[in-house]
PDB file of N, CA and C in Angstrom:
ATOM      1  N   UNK A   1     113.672  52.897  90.919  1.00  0.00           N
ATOM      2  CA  UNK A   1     112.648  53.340  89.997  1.00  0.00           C
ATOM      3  C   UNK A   1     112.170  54.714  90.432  1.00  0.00           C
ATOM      4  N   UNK A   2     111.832  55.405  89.616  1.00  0.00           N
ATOM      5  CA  UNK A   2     111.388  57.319  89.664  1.00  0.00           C
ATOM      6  C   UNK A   2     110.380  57.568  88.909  1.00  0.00           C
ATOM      7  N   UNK A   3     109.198  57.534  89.140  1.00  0.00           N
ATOM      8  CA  UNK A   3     108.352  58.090  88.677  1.00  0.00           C
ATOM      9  C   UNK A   3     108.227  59.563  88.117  1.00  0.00           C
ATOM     10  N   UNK A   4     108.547  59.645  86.911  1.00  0.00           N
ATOM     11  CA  UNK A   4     108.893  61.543  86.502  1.00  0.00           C
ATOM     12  C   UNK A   4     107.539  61.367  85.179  1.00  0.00           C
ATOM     13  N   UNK A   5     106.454  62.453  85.403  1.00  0.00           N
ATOM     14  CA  UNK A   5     105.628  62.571  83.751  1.00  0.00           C
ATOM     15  C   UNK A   5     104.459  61.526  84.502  1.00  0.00           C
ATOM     16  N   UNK A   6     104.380  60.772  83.877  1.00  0.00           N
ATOM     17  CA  UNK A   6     102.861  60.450  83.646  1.00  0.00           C
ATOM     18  C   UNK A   6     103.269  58.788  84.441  1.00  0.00           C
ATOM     19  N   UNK A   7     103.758  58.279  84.476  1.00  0.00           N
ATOM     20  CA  UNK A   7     104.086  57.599  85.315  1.00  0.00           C
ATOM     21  C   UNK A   7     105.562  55.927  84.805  1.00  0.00           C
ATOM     22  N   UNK A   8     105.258  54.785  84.901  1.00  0.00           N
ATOM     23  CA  UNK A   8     106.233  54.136  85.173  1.00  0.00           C
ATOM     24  C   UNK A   8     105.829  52.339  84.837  1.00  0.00           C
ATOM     25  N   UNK A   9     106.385  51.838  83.362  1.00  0.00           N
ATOM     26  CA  UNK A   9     105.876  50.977  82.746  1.00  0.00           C
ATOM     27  C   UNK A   9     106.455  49.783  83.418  1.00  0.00           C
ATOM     28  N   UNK A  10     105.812  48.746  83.930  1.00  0.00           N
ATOM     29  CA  UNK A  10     106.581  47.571  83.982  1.00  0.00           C
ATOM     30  C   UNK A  10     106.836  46.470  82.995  1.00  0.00           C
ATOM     31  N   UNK A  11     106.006  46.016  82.496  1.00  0.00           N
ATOM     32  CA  UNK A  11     106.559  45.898  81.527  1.00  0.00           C
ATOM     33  C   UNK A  11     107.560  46.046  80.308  1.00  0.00           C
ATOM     34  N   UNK A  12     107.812  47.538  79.994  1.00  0.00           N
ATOM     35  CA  UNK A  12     108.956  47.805  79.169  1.00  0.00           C
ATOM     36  C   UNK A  12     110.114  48.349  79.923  1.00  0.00           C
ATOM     37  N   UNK A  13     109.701  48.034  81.476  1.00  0.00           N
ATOM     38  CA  UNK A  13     110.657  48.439  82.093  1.00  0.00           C
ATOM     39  C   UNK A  13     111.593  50.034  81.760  1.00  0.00           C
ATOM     40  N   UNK A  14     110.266  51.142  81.667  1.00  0.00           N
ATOM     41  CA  UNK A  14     111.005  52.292  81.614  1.00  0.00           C
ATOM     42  C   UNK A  14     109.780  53.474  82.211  1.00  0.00           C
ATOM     43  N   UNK A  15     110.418  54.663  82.280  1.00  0.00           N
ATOM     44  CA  UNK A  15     109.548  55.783  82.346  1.00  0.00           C
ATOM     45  C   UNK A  15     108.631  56.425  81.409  1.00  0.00           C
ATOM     46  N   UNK A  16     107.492  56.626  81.849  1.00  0.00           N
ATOM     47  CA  UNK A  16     106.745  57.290  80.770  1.00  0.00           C
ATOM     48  C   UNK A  16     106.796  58.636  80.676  1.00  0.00           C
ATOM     49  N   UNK A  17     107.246  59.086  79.724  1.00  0.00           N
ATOM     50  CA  UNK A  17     107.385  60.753  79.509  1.00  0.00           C
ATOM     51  C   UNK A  17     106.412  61.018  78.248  1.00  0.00           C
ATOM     52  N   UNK A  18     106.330  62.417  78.300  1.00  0.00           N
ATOM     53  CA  UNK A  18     105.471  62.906  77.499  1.00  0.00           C
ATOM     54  C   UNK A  18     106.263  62.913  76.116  1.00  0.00           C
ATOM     55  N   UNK A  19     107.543  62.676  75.684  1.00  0.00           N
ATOM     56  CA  UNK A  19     107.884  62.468  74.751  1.00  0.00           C
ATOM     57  C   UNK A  19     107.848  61.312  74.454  1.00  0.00           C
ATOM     58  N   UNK A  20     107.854  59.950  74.924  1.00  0.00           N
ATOM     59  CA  UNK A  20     107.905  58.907  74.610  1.00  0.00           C
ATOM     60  C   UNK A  20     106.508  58.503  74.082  1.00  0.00           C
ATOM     61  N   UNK A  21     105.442  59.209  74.977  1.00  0.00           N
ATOM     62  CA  UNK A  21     103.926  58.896  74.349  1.00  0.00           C
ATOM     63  C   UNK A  21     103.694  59.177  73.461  1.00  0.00           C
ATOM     64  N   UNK A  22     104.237  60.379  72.849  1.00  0.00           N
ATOM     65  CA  UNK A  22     104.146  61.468  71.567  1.00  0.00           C
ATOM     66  C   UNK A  22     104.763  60.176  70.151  1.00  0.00           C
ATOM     67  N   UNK A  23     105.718  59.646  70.515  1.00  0.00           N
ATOM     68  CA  UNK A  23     106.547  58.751  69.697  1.00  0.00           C
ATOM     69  C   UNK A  23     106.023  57.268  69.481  1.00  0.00           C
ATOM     70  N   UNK A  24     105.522  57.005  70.897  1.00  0.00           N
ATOM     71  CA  UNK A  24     105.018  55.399  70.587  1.00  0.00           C
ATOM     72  C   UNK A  24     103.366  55.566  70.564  1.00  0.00           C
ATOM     73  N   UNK A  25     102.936  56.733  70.608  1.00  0.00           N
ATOM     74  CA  UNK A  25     101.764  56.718  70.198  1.00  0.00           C
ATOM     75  C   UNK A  25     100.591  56.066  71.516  1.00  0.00           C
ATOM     76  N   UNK A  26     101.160  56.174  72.761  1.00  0.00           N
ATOM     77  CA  UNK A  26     100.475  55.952  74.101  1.00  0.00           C
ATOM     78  C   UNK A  26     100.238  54.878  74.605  1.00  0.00           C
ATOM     79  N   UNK A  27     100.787  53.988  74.038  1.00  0.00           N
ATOM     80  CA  UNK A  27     101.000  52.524  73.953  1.00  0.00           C
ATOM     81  C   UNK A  27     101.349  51.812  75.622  1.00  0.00           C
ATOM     82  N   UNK A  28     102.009  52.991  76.207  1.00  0.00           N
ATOM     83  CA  UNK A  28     102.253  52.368  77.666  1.00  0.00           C
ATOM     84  C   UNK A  28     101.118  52.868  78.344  1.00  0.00           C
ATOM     85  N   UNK A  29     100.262  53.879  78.054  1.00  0.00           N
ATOM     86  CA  UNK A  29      99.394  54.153  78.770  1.00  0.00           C
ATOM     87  C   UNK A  29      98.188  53.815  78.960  1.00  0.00           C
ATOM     88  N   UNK A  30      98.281  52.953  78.014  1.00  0.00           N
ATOM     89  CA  UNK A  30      97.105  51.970  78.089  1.00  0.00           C
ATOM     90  C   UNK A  30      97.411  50.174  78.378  1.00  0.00           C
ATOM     91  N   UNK A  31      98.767  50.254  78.931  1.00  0.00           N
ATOM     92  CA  UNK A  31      99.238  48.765  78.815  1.00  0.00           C
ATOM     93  C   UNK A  31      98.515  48.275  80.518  1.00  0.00           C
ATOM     94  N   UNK A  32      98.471  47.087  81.035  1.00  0.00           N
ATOM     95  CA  UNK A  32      97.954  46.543  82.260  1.00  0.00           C
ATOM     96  C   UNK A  32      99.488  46.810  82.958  1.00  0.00           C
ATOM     97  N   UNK A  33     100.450  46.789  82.453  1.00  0.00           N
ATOM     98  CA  UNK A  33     101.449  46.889  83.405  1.00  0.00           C
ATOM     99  C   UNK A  33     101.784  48.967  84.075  1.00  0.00           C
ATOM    100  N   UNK A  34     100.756  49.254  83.288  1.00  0.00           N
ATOM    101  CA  UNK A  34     101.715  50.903  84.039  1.00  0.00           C
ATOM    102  C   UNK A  34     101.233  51.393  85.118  1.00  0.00           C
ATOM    103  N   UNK A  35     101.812  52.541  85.786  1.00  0.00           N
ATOM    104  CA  UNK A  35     101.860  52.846  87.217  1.00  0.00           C
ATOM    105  C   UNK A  35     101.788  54.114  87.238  1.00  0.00           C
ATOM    106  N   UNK A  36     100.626  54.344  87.721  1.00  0.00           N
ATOM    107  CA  UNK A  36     100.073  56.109  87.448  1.00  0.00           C
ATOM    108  C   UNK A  36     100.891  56.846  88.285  1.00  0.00           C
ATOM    109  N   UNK A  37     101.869  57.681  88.289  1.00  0.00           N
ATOM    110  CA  UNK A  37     101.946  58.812  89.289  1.00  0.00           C
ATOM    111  C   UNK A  37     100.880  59.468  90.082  1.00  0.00           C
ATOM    112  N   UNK A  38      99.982  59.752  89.393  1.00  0.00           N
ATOM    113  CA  UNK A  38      98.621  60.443  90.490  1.00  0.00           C
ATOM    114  C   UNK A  38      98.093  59.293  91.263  1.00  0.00           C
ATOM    115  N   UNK A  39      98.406  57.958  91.323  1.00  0.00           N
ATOM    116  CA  UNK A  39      97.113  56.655  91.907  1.00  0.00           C
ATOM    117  C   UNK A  39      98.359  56.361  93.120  1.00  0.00           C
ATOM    118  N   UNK A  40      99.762  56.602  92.421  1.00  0.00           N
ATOM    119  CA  UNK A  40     100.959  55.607  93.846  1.00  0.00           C
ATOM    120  C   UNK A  40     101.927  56.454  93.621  1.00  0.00           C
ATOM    121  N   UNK A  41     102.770  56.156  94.619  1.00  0.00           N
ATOM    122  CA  UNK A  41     104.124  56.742  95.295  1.00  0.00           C
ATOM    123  C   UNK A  41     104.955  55.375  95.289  1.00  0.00           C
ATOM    124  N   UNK A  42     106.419  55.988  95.461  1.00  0.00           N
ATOM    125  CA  UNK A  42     107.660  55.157  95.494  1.00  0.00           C
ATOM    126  C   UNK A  42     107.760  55.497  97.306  1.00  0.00           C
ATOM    127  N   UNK A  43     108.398  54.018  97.552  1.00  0.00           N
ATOM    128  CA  UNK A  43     108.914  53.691  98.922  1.00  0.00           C
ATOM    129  C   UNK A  43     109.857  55.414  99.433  1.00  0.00           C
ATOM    130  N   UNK A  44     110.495  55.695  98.291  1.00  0.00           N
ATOM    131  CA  UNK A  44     111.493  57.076  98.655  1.00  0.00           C
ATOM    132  C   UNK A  44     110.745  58.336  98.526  1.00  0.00           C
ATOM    133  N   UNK A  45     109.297  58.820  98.180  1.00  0.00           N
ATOM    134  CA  UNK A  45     108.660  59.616  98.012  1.00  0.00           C
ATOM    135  C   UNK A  45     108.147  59.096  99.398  1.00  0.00           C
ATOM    136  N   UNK A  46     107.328  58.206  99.758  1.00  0.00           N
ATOM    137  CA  UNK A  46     106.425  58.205 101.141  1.00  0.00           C
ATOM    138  C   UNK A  46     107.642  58.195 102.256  1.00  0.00           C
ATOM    139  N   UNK A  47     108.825  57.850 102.345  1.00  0.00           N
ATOM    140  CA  UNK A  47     109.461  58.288 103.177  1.00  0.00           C
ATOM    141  C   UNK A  47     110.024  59.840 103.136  1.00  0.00           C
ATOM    142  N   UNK A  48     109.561  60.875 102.291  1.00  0.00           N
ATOM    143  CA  UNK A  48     110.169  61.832 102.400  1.00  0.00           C
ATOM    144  C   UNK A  48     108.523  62.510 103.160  1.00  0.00           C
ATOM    145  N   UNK A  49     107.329  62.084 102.651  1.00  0.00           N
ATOM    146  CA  UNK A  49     106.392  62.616 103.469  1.00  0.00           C
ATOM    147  C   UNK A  49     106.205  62.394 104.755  1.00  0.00           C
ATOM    148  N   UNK A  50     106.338  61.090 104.987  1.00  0.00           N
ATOM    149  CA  UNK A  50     106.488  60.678 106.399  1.00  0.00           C
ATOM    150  C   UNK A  50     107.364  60.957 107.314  1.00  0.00           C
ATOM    151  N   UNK A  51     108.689  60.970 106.939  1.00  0.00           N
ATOM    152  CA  UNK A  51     109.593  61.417 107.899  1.00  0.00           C
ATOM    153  C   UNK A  51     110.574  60.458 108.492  1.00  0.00           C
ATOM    154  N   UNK A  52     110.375  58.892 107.753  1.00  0.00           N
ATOM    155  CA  UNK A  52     110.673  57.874 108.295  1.00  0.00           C
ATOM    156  C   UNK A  52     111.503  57.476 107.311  1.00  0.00           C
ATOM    157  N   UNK A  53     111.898  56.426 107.729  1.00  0.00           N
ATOM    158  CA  UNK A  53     113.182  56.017 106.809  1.00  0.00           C
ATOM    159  C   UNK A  53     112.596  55.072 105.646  1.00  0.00           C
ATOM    160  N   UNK A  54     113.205  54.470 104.243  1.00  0.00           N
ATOM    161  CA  UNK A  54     112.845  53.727 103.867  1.00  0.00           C
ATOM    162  C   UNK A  54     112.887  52.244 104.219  1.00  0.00           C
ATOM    163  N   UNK A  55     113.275  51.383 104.977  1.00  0.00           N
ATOM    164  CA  UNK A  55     113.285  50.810 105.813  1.00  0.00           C
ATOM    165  C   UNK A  55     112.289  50.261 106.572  1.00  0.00           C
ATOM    166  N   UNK A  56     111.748  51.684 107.318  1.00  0.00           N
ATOM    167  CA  UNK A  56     110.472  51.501 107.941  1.00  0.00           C
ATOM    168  C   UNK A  56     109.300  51.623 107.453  1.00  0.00           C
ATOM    169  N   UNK A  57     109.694  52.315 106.320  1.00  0.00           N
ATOM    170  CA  UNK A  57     108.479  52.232 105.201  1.00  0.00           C
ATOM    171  C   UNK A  57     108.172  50.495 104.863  1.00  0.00           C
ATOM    172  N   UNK A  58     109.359  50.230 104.380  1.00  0.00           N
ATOM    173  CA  UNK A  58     109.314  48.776 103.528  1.00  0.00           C
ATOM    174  C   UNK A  58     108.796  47.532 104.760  1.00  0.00           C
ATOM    175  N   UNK A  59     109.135  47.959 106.251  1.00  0.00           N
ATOM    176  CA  UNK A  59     108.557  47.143 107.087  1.00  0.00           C
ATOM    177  C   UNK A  59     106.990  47.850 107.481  1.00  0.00           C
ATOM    178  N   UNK A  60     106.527  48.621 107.051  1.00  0.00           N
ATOM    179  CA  UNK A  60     105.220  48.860 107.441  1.00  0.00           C
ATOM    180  C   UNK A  60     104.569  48.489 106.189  1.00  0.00           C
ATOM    181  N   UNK A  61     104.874  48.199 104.953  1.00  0.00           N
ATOM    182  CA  UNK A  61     104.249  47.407 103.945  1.00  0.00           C
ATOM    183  C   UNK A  61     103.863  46.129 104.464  1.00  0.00           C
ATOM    184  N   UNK A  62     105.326  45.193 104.431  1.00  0.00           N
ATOM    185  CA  UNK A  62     105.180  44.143 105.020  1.00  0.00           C
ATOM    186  C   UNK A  62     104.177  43.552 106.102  1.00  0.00           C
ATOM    187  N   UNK A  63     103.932  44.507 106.886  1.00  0.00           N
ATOM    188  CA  UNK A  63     102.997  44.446 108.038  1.00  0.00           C
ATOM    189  C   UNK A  63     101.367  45.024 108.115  1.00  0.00           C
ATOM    190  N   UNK A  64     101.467  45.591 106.467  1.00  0.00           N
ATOM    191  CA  UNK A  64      99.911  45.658 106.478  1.00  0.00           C
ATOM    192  C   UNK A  64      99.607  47.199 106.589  1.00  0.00           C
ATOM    193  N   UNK A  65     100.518  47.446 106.943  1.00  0.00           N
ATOM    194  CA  UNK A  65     100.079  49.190 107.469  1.00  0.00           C
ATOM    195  C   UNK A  65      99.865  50.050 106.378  1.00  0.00           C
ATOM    196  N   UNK A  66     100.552  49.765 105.589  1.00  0.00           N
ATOM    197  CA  UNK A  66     100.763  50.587 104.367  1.00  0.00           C
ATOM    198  C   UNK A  66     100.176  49.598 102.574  1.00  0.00           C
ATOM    199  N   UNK A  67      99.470  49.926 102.295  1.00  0.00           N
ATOM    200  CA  UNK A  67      98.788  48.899 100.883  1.00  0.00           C
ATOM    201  C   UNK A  67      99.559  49.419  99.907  1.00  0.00           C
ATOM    202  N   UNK A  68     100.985  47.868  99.660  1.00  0.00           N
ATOM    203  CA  UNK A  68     101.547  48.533  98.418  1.00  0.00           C
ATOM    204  C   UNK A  68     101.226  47.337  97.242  1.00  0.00           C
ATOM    205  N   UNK A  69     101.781  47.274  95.893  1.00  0.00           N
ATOM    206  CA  UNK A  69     101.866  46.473  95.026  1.00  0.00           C
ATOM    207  C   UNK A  69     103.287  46.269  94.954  1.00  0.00           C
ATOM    208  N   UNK A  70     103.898  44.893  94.683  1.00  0.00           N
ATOM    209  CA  UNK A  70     105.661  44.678  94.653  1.00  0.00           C
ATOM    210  C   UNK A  70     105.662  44.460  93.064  1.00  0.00           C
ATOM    211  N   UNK A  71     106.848  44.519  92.470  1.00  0.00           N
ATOM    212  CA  UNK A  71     107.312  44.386  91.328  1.00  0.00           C
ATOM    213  C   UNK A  71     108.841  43.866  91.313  1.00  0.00           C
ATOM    214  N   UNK A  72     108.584  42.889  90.707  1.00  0.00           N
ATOM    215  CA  UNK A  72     110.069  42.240  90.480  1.00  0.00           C
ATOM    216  C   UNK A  72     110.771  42.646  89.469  1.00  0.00           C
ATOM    217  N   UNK A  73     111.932  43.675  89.333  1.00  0.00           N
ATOM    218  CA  UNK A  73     112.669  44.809  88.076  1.00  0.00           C
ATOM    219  C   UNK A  73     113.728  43.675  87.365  1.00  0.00           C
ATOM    220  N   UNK A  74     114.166  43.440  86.644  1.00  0.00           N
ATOM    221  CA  UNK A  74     115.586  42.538  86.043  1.00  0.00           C
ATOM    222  C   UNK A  74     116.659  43.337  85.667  1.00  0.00           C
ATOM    223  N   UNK A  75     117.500  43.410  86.018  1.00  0.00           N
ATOM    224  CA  UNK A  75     118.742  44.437  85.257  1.00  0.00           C
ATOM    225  C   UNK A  75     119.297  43.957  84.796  1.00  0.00           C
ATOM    226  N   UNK A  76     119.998  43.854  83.424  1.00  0.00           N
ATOM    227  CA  UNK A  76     121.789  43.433  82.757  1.00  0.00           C
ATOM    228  C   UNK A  76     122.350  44.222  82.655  1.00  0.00           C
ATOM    229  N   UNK A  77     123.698  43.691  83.351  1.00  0.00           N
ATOM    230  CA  UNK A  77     124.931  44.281  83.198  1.00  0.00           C
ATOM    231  C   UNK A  77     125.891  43.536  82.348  1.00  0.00           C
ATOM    232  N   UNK A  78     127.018  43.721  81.020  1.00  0.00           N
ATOM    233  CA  UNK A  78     127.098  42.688  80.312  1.00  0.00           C
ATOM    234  C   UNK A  78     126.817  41.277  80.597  1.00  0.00           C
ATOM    235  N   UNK A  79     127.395  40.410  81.617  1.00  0.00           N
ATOM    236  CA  UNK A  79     126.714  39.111  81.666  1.00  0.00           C
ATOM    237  C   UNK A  79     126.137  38.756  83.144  1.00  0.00           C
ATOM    238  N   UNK A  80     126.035  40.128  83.432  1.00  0.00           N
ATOM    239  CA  UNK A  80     125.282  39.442  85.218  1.00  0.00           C
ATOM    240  C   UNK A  80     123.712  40.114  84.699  1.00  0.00           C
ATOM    241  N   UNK A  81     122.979  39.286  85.495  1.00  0.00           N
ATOM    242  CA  UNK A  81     121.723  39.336  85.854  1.00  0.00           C
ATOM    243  C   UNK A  81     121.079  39.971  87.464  1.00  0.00           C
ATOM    244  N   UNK A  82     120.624  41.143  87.451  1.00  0.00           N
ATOM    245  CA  UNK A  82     120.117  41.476  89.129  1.00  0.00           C
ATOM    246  C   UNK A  82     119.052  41.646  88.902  1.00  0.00           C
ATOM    247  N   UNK A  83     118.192  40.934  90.103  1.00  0.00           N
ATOM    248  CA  UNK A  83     116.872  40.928  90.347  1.00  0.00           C
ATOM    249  C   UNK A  83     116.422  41.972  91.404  1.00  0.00           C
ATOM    250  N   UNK A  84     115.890  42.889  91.584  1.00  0.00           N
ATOM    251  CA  UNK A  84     115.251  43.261  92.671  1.00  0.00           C
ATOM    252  C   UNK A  84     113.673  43.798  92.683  1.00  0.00           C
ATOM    253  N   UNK A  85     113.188  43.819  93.502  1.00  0.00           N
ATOM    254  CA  UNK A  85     111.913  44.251  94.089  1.00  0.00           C
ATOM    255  C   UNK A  85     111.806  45.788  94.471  1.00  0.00           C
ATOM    256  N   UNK A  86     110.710  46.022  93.529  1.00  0.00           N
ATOM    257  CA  UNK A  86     110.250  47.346  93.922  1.00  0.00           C
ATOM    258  C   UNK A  86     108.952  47.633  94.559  1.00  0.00           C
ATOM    259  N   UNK A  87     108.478  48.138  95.598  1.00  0.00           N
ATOM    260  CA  UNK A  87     106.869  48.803  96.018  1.00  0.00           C
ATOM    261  C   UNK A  87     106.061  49.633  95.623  1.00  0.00           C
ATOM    262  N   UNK A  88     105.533  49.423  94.812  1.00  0.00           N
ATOM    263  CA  UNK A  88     104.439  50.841  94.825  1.00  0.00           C
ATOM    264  C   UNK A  88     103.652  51.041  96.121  1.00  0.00           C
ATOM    265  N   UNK A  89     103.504  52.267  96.053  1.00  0.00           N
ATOM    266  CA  UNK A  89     102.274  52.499  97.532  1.00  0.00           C
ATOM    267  C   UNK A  89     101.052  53.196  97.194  1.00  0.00           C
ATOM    268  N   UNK A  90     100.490  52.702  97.011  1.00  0.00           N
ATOM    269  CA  UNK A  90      98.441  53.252  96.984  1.00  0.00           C
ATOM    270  C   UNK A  90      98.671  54.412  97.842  1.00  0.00           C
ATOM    271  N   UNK A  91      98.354  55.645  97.084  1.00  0.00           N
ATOM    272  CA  UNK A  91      98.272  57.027  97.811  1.00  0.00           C
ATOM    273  C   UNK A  91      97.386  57.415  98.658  1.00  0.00           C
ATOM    274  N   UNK A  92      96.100  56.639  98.558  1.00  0.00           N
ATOM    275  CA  UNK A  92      95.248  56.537  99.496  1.00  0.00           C
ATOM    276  C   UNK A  92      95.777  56.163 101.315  1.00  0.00           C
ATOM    277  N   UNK A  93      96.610  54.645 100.482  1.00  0.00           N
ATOM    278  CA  UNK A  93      97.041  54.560 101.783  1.00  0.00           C
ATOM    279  C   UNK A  93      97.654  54.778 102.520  1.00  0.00           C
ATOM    280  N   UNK A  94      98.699  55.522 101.522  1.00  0.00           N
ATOM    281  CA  UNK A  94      99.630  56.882 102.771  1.00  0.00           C
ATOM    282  C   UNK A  94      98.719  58.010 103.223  1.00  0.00           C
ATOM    283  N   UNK A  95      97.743  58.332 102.645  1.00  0.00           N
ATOM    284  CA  UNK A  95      97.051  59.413 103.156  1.00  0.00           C
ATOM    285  C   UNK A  95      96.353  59.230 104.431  1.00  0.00           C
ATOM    286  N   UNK A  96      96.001  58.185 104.757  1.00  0.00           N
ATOM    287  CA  UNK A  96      95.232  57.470 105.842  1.00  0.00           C
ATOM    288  C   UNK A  96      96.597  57.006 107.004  1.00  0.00           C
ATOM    289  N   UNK A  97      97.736  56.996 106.426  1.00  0.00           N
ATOM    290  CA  UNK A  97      98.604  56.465 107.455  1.00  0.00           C
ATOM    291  C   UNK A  97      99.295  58.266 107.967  1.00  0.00           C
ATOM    292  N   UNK A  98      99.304  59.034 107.088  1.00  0.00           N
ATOM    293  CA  UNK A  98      99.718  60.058 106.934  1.00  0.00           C
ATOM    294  C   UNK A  98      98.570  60.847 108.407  1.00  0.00           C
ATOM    295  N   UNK A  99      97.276  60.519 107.914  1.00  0.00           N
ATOM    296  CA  UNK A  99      96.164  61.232 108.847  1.00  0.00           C
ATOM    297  C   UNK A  99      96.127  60.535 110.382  1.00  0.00           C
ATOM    298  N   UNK A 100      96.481  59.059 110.639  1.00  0.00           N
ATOM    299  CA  UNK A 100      96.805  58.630 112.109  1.00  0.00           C
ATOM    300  C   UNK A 100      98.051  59.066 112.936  1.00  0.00           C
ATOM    301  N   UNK A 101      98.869  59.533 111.993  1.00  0.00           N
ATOM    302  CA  UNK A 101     100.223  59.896 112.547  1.00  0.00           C
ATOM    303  C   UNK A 101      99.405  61.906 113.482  1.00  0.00           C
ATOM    304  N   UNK A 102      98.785  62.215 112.160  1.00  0.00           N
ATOM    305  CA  UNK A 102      98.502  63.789 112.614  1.00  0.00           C
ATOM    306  C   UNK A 102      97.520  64.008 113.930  1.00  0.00           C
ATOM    307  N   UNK A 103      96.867  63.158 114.148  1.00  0.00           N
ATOM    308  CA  UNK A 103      95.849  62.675 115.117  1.00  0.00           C
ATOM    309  C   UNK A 103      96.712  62.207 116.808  1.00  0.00           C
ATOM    310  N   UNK A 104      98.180  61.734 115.771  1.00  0.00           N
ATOM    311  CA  UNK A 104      98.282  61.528 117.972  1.00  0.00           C
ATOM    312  C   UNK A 104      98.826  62.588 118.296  1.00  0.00           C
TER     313      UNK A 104
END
């Protein structure tokens, strides 16, 4: 998942662009499922600030360090079904993990 524009619907399972709002009339941007670009980051954006791998990102979620939200994505491919899990990360809370790292 890539957050590009205004941010990233779960529900309709797509990106929100400024053309799509223009067309559906803003409909994702007011839905409970969307995902602000300015409020969170993707697991591959906080590892490019941090310096760390995604990996260690996804185990410092796990462990509390980092406050993310998970999302379960569905894909079809003609007849297979893939499930996976995505993180959002509260920008706050990279900023605060971001500011203990600068401190040692």
């Amino acid at each position: 998942m890539r957050l590009l524009d205004y941010g990233y619907c779960t529900y309709h399972d797509r990106v929100v662009t400024e053309d799509l709002c223009a067309y559906k009339d803003q409909r994702c941007l007011t839905c409970d499922y969307f995902i602000s670009k300015e409020k969170h980051v993707t697991v591959e954006e906080a590892s490019e600030v941090l310096g760390k791998s995604q990996a260690t990102i996804r185990s410092w979620i796990k462990k509390g360090k980092l406050k993310a939200d998970s999302y379960e994505c569905v894909t079809k491919y003609s007849r297979r079904t893939y499930r996976y899990k995505v993180y959002v990360i509260d920008r706050e809370s990279l900023e605060k993990v971001v500011e203990s790292i600068k401190q040692l």
